[in-house]
N, C-alpha and C. Protein backbone atom coordinates (compact mmCIF):
# COMPACT_ATOMS: atom_id res chain seq x y z
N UNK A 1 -80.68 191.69 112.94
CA UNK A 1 -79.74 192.51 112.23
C UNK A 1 -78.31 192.22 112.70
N UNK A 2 -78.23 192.08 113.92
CA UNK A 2 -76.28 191.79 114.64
C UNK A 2 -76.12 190.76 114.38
N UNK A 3 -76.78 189.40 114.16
CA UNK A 3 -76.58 188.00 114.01
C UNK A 3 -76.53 188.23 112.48
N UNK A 4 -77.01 188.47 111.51
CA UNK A 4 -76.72 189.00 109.90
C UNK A 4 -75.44 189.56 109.95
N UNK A 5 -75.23 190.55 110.77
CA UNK A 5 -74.08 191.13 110.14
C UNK A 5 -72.73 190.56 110.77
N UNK A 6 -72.68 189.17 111.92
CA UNK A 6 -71.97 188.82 112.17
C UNK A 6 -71.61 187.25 111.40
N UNK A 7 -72.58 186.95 110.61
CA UNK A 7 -72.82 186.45 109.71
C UNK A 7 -71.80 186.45 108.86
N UNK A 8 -72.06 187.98 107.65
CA UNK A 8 -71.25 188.50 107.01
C UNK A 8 -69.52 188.46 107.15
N UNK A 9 -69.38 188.40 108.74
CA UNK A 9 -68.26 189.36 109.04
C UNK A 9 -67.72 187.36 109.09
N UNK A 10 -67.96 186.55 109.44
CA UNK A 10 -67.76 185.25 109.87
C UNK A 10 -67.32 184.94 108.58
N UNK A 11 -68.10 184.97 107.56
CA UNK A 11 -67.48 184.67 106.17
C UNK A 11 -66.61 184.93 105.57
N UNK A 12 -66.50 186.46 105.58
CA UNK A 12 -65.38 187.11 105.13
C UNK A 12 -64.17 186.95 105.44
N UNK A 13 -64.54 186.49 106.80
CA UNK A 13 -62.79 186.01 107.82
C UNK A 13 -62.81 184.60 106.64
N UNK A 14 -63.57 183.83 107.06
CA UNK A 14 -63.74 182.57 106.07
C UNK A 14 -62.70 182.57 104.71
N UNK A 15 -63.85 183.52 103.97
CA UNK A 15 -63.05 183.44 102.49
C UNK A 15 -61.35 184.28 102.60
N UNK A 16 -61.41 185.09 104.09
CA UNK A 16 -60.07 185.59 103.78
C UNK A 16 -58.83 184.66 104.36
N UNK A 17 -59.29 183.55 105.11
CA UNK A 17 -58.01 182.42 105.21
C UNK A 17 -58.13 181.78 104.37
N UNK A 18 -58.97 181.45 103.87
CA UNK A 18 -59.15 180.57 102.48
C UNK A 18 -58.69 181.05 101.15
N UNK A 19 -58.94 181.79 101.01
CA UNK A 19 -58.39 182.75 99.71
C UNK A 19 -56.39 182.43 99.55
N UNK A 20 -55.34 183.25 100.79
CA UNK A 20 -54.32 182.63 100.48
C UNK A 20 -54.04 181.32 100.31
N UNK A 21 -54.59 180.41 101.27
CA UNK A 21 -53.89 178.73 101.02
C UNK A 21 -54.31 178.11 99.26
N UNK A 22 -55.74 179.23 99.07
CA UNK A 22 -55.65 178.93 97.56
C UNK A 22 -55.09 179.08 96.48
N UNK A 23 -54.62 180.30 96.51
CA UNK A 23 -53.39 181.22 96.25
C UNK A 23 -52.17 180.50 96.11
N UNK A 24 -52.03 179.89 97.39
CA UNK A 24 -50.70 178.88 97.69
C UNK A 24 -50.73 177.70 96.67
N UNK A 25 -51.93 177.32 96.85
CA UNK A 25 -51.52 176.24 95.84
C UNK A 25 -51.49 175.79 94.66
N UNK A 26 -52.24 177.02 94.06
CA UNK A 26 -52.27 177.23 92.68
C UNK A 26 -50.82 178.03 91.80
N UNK A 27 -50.27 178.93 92.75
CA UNK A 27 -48.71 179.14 92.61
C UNK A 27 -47.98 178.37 92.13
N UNK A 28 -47.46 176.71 92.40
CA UNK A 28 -46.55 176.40 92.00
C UNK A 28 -47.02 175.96 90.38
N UNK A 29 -48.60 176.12 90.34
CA UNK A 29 -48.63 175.31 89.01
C UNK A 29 -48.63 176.44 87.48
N UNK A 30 -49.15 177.90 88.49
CA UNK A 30 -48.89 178.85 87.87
C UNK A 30 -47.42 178.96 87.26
N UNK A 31 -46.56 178.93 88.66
CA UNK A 31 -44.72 178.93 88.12
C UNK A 31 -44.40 177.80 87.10
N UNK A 32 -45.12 176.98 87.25
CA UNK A 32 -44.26 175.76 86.64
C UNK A 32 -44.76 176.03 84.92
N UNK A 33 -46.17 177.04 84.60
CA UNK A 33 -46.66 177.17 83.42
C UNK A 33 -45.48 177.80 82.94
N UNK A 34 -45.10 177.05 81.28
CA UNK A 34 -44.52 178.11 80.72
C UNK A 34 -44.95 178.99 79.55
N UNK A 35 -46.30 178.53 79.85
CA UNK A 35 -47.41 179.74 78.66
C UNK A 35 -47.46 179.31 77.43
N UNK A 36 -47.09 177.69 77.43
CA UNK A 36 -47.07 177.08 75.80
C UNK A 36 -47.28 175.91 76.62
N UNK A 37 -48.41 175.33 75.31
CA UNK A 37 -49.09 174.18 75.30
C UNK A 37 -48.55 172.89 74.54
N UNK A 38 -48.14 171.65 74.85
CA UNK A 38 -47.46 170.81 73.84
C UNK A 38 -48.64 170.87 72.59
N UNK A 39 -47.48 170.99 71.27
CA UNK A 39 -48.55 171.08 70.02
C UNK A 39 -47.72 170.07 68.72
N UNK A 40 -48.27 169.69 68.56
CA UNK A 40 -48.47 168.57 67.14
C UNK A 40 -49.31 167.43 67.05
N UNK A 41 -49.10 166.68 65.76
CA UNK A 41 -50.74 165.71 65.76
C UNK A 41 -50.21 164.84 66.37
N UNK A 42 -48.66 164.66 66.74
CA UNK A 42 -48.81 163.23 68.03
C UNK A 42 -49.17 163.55 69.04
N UNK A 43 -49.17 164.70 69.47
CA UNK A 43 -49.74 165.07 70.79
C UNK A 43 -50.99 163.89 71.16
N UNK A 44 -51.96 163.50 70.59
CA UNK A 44 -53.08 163.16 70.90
C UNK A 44 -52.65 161.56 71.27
N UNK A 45 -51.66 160.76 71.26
CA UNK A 45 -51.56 159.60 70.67
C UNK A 45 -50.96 159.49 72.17
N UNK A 46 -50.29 160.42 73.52
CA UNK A 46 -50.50 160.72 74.84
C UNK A 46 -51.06 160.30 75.20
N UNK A 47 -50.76 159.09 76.94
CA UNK A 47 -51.78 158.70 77.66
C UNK A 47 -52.65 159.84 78.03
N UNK A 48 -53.66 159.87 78.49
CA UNK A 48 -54.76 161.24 78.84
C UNK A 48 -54.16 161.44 80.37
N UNK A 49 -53.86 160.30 81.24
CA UNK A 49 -53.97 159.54 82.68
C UNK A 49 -52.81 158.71 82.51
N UNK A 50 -52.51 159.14 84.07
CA UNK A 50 -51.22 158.06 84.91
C UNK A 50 -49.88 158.00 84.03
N UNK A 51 -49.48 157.20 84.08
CA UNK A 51 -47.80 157.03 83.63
C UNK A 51 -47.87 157.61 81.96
N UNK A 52 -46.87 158.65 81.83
CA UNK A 52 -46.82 158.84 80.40
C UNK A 52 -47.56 160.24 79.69
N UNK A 53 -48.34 160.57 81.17
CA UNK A 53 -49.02 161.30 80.36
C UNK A 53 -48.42 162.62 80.79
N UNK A 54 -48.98 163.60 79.98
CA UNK A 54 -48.80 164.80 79.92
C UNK A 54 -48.33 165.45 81.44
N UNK A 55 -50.16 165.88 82.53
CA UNK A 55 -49.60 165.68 83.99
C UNK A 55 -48.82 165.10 84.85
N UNK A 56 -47.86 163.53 84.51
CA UNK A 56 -47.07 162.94 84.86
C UNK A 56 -45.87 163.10 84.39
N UNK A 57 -45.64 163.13 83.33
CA UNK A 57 -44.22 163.76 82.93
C UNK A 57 -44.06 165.14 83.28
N UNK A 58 -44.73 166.38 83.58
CA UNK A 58 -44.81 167.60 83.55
C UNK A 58 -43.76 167.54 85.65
N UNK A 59 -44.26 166.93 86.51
CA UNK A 59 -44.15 166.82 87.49
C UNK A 59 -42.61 165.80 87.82
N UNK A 60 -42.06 165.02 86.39
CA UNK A 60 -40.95 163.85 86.74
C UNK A 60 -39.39 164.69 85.74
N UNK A 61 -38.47 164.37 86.17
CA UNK A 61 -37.67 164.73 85.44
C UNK A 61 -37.35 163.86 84.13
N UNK A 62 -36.80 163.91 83.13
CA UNK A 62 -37.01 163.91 81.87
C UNK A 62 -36.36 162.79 81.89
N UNK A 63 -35.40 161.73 82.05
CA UNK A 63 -35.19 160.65 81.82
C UNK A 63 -36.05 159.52 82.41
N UNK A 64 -36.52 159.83 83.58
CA UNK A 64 -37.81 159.16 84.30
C UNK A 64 -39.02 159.29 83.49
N UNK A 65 -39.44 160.32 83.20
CA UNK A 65 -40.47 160.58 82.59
C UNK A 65 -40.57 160.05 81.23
N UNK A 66 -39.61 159.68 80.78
CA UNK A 66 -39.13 158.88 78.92
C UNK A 66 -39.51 158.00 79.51
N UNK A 67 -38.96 157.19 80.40
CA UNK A 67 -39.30 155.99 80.48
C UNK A 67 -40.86 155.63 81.53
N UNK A 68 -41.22 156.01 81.82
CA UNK A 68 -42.87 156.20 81.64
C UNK A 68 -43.98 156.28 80.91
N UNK A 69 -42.95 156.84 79.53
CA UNK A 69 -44.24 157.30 78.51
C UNK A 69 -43.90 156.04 77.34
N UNK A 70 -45.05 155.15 77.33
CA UNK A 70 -44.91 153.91 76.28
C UNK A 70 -44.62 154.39 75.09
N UNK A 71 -44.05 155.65 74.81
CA UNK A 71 -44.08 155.89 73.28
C UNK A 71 -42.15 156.25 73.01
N UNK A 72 -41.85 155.97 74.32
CA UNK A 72 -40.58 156.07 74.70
C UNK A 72 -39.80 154.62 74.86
N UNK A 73 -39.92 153.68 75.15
CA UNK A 73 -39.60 152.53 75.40
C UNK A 73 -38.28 152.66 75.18
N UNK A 74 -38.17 152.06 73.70
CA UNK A 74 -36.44 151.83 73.10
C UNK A 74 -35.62 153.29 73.73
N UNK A 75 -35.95 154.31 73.32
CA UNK A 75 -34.59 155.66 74.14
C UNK A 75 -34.78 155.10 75.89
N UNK A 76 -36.02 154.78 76.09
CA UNK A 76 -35.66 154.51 77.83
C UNK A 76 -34.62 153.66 77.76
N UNK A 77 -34.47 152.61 77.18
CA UNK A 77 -33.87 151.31 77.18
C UNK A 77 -32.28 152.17 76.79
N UNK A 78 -32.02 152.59 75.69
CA UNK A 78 -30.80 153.21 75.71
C UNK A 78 -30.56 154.25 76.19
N UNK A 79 -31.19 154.68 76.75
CA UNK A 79 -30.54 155.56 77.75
C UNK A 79 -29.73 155.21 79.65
N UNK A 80 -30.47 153.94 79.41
CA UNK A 80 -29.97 153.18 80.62
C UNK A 80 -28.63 152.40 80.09
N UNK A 81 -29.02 151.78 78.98
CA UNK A 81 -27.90 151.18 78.35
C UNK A 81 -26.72 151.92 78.50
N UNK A 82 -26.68 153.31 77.89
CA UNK A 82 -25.63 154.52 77.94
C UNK A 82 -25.59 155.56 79.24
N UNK A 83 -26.08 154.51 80.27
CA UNK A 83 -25.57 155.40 81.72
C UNK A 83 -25.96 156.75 81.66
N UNK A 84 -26.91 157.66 81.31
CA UNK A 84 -27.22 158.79 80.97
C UNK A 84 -28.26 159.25 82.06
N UNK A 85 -28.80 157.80 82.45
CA UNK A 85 -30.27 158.80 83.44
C UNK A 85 -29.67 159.86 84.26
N UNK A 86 -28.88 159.72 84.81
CA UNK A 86 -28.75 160.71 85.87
C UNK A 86 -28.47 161.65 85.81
N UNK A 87 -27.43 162.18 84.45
CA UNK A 87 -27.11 162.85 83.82
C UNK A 87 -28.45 163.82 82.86
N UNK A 88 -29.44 163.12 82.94
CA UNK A 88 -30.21 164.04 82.39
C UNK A 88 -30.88 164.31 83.37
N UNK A 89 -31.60 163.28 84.17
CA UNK A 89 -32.59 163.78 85.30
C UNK A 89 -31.87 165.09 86.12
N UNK A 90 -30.69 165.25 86.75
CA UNK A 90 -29.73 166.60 87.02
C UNK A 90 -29.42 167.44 86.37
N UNK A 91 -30.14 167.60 84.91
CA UNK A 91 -29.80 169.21 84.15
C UNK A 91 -30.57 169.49 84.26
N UNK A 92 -30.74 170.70 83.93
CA UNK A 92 -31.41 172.26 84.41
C UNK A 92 -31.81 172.97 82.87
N UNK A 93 -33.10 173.05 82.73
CA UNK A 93 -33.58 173.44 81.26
C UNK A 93 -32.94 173.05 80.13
N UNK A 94 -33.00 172.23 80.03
CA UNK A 94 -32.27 171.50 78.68
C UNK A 94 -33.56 171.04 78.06
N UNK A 95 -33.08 170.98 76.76
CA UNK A 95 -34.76 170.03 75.41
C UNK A 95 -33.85 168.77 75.29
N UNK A 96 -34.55 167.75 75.02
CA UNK A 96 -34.56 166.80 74.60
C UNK A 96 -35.42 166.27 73.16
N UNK A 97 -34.89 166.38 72.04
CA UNK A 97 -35.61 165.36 71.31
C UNK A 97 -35.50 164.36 70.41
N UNK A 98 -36.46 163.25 71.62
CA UNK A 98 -36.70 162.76 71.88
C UNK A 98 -37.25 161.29 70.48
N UNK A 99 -36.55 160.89 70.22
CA UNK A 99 -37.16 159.71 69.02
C UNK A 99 -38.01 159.15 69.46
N UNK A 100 -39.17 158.76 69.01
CA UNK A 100 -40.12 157.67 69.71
C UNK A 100 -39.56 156.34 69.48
N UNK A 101 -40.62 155.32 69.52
CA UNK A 101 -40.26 153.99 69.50
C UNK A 101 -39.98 154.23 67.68
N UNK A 102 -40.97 154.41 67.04
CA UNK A 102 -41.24 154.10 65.84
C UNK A 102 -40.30 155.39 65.29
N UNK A 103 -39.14 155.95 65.25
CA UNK A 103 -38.41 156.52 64.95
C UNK A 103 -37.09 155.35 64.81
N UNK A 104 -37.09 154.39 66.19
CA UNK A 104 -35.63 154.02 66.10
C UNK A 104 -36.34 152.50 65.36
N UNK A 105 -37.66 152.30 65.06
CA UNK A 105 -37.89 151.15 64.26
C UNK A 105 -37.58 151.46 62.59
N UNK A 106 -37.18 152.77 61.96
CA UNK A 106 -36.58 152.60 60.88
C UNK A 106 -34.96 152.07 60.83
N UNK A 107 -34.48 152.22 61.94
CA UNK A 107 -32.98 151.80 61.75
C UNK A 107 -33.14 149.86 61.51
N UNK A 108 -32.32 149.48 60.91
CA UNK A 108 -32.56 148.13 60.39
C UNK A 108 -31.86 147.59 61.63
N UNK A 109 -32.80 146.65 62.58
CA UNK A 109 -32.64 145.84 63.54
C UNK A 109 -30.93 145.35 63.42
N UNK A 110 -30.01 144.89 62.46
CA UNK A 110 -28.83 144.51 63.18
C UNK A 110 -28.00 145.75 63.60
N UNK A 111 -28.32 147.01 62.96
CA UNK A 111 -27.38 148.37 63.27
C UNK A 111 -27.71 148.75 64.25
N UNK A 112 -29.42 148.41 64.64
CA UNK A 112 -29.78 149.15 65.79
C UNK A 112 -28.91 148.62 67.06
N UNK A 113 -29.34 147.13 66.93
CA UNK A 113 -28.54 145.88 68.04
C UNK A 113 -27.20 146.76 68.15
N UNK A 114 -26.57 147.11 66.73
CA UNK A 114 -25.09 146.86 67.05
C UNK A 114 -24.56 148.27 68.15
N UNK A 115 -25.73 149.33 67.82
CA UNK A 115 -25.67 150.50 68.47
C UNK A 115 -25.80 150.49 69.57
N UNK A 116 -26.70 149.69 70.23
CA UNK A 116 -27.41 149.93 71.79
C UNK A 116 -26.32 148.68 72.73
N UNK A 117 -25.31 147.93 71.43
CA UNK A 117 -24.40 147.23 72.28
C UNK A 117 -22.85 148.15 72.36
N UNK A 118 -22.69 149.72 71.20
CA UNK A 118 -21.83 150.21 71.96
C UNK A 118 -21.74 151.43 72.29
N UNK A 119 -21.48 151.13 74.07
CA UNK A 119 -22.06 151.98 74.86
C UNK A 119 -21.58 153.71 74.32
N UNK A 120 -19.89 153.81 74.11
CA UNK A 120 -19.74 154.92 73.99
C UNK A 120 -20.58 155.70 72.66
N UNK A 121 -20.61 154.76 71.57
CA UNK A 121 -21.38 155.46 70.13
C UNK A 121 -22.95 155.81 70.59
N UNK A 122 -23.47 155.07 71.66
CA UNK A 122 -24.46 155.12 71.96
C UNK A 122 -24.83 156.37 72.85
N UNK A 123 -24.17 156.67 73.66
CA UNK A 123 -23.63 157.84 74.19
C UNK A 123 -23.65 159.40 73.23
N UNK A 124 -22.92 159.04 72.50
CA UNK A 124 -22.74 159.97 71.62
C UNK A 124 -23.69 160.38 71.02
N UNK A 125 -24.55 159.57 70.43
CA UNK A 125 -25.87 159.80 69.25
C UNK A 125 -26.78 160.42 70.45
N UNK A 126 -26.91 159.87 71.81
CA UNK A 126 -28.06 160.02 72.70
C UNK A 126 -27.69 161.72 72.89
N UNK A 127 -26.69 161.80 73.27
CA UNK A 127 -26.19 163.20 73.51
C UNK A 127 -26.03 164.34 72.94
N UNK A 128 -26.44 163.94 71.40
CA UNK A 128 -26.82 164.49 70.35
C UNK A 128 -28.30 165.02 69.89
N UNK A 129 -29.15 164.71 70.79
CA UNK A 129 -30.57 164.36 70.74
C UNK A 129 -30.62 165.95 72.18
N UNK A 130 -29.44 166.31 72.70
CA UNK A 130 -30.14 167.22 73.84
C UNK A 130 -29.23 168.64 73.71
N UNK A 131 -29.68 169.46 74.08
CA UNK A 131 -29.62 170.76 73.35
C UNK A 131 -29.33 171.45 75.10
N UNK A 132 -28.48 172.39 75.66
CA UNK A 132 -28.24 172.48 76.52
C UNK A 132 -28.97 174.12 76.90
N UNK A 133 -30.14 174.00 76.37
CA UNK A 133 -31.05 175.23 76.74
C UNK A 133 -32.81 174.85 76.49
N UNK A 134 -33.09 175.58 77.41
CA UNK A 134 -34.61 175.17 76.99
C UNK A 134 -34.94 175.78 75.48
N UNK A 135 -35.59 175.37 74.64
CA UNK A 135 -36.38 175.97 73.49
C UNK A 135 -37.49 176.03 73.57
N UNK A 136 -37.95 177.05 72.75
CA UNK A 136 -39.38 177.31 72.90
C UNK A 136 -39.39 177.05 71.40
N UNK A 137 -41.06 176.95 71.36
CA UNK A 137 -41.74 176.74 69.95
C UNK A 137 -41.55 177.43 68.81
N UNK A 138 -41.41 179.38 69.78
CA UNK A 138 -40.78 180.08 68.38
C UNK A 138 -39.95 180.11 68.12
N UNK A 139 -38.06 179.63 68.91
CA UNK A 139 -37.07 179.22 68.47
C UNK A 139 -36.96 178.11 67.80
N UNK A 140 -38.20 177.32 67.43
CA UNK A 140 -37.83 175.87 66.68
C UNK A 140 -37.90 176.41 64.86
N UNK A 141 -39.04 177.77 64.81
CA UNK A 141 -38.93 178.18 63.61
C UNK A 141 -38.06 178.42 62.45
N UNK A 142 -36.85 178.69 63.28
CA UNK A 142 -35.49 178.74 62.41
C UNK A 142 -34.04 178.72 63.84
N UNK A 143 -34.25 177.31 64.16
CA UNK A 143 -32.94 177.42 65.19
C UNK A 143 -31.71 176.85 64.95
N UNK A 144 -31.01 176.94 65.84
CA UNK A 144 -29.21 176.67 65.44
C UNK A 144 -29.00 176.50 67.10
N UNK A 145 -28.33 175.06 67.27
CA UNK A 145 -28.38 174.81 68.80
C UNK A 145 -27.00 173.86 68.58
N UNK A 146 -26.19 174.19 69.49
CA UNK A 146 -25.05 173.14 69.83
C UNK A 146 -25.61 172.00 70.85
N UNK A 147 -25.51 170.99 70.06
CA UNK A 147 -25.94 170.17 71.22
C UNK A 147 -24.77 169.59 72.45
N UNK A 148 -25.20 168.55 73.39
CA UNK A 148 -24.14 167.79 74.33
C UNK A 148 -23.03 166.94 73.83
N UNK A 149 -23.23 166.69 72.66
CA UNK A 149 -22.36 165.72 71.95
C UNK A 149 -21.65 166.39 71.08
N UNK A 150 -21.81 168.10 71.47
CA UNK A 150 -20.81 169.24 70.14
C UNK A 150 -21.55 169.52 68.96
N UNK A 151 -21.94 168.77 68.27
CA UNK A 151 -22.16 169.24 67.02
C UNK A 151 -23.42 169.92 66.99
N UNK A 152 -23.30 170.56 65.64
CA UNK A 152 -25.27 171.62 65.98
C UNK A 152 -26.25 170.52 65.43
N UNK A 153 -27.90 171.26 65.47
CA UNK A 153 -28.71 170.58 65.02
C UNK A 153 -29.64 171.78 65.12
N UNK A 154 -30.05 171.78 63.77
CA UNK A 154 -31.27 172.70 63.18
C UNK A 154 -32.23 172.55 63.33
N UNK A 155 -33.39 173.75 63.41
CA UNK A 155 -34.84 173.38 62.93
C UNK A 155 -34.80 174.51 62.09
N UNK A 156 -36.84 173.94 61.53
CA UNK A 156 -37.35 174.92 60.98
C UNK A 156 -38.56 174.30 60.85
N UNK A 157 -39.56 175.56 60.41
CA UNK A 157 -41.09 175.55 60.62
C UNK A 157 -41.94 176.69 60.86
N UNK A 158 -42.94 175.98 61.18
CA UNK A 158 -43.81 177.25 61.81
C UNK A 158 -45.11 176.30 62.20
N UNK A 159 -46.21 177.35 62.87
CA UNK A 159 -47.23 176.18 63.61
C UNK A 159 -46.76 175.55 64.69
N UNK A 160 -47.66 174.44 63.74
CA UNK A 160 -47.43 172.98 64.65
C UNK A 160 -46.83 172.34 63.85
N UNK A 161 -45.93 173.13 63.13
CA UNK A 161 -45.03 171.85 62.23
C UNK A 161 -44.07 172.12 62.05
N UNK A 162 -42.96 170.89 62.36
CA UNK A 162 -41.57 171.54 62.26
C UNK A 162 -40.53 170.52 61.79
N UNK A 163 -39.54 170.57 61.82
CA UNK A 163 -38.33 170.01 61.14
C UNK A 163 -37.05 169.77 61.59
N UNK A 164 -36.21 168.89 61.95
CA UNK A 164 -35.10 168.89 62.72
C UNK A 164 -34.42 168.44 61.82
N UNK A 165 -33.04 168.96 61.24
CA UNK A 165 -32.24 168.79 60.72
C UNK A 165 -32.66 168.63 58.96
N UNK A 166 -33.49 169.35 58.92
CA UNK A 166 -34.53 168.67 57.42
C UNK A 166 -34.90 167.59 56.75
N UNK A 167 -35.02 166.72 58.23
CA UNK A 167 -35.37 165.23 57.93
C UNK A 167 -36.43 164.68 59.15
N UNK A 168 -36.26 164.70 60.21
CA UNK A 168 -37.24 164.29 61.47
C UNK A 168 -38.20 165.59 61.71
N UNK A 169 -39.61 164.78 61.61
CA UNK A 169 -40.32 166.12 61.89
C UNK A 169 -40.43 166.01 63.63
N UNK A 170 -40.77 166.40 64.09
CA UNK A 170 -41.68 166.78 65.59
C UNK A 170 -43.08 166.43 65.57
N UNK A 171 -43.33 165.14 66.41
CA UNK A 171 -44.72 164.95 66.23
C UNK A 171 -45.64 165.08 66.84
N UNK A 172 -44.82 165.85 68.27
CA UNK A 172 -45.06 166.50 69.41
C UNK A 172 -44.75 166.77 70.49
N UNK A 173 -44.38 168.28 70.30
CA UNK A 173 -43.52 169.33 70.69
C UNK A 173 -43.72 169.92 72.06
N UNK A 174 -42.52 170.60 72.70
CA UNK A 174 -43.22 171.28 74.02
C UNK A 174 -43.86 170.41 75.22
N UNK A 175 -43.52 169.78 75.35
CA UNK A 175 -44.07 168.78 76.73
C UNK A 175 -42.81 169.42 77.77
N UNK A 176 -43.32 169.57 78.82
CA UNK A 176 -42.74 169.78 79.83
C UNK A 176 -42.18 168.38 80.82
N UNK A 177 -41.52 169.00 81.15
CA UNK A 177 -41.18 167.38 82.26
C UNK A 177 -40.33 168.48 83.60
N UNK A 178 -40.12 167.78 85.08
CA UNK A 178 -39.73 168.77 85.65
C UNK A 178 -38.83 169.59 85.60
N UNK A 179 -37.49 169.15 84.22
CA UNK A 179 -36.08 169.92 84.32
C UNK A 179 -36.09 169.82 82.57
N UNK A 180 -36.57 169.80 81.77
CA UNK A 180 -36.57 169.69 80.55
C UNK A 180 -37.72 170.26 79.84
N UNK A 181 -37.69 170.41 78.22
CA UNK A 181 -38.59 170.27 77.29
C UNK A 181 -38.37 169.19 76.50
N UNK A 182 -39.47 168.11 75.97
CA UNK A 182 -39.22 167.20 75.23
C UNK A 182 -40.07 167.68 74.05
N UNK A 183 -39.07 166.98 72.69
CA UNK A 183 -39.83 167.22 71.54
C UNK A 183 -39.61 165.50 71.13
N UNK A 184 -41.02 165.37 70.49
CA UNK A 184 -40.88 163.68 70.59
C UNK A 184 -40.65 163.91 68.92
N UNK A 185 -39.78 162.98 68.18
CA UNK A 185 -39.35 163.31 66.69
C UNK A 185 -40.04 162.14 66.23
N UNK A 186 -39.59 162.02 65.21
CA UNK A 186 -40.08 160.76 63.81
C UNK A 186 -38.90 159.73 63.65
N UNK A 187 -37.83 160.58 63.66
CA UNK A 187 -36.28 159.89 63.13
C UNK A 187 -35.42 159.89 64.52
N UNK A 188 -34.52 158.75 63.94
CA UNK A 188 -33.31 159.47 65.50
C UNK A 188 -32.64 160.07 64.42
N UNK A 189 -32.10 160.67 65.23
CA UNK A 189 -31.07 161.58 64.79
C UNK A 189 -29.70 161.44 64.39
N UNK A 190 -28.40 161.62 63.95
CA UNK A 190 -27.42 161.04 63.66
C UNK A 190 -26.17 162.27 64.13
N UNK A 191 -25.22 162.60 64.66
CA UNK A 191 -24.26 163.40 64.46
C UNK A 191 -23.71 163.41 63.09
N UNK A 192 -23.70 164.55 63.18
CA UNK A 192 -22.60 164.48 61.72
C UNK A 192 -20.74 164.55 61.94
């Protein structure tokens, strides 16, 4: 009976140091949740694993993390082009969105060239693409956002489906990265 109940008492100490360090480490991933899941049908088109994916960008800051995710390539490339990494990786809840590759493959190859060769226009359009607050999914329903480059840029929607400027949809929305939200679009975007 005393060897049983010291048993008991051995465990309990057990599960009770064990219990906080579990606590501990499930905390930061708790904080880092922001209770929304990335949603649209590109979502799926996401490495599952390693560079690019969801758990890897969630943990990198947002210009690092673009250029990690193969569906990012060309904005990685101009965003280095236009001196910007650092400038984004150092803001603090800002969205980004984000053109994929096959967004800046509608621009006709000599405009694109002529863009990503000048730096300041390049600058400008990129800076146009980031919104200097985090958004959430239900502000994409009907939003109005000044972006970094001044001018606004709209959504609208609902779901998992949405609209930027009433031309680029979102093909998947809500990705976290460590200092950002990315919304990956269809189109780049243009200032007006």
């Amino acid at each position: 009976m005393h060897v049983t109940h010291i048993r008991h008492t051995l465990a309990a100490a057990a599960a009770a140091a064990v219990l906080p360090v579990a606590i501990g480490i499930a905390a930061p991933v708790a904080a880092a949740d922001t209770g929304t899941q990335p949603f649209g049908p590109g979502c799926s088109s996401l490495p599952q694993e390693g560079k690019g994916s969801l758990s890897d960008m969630a943990s990198t800051p947002v210009a690092t993390a673009a250029a990690n995710n193969p569906e990012l390539e060309t904005l990685a490339a101009a965003v280095k082009a236009a001196d910007l990494g650092d400038t984004l990786n150092n803001a603090k809840d800002i969205t980004v969105f984000a053109p994929t590759d096959a967004a800046f493959e509608k621009i006709p190859k000599a405009d694109l060239d002529a863009l990503l060769a000048d730096k300041a226009q390049l600058a400008k359009v990129l800076k146009y693409h980031v919104v200097d607050q985090d958004v959430t999914q239900k502000d994409l329903a009907k939003g109005d956002f000044t972006t970094l480059e001044g001018s606004k840029l709209t959504t609208s929607g609902s779901g998992d489906s949405f609209t930027v400027n009433d031309s680029a949809k979102i093909v998947c929305g809500g990705i976290p990265t460590a200092n950002a939200t990315v919304e990956l679009v269809d189109t780049v975007l243009m200032p007006k």
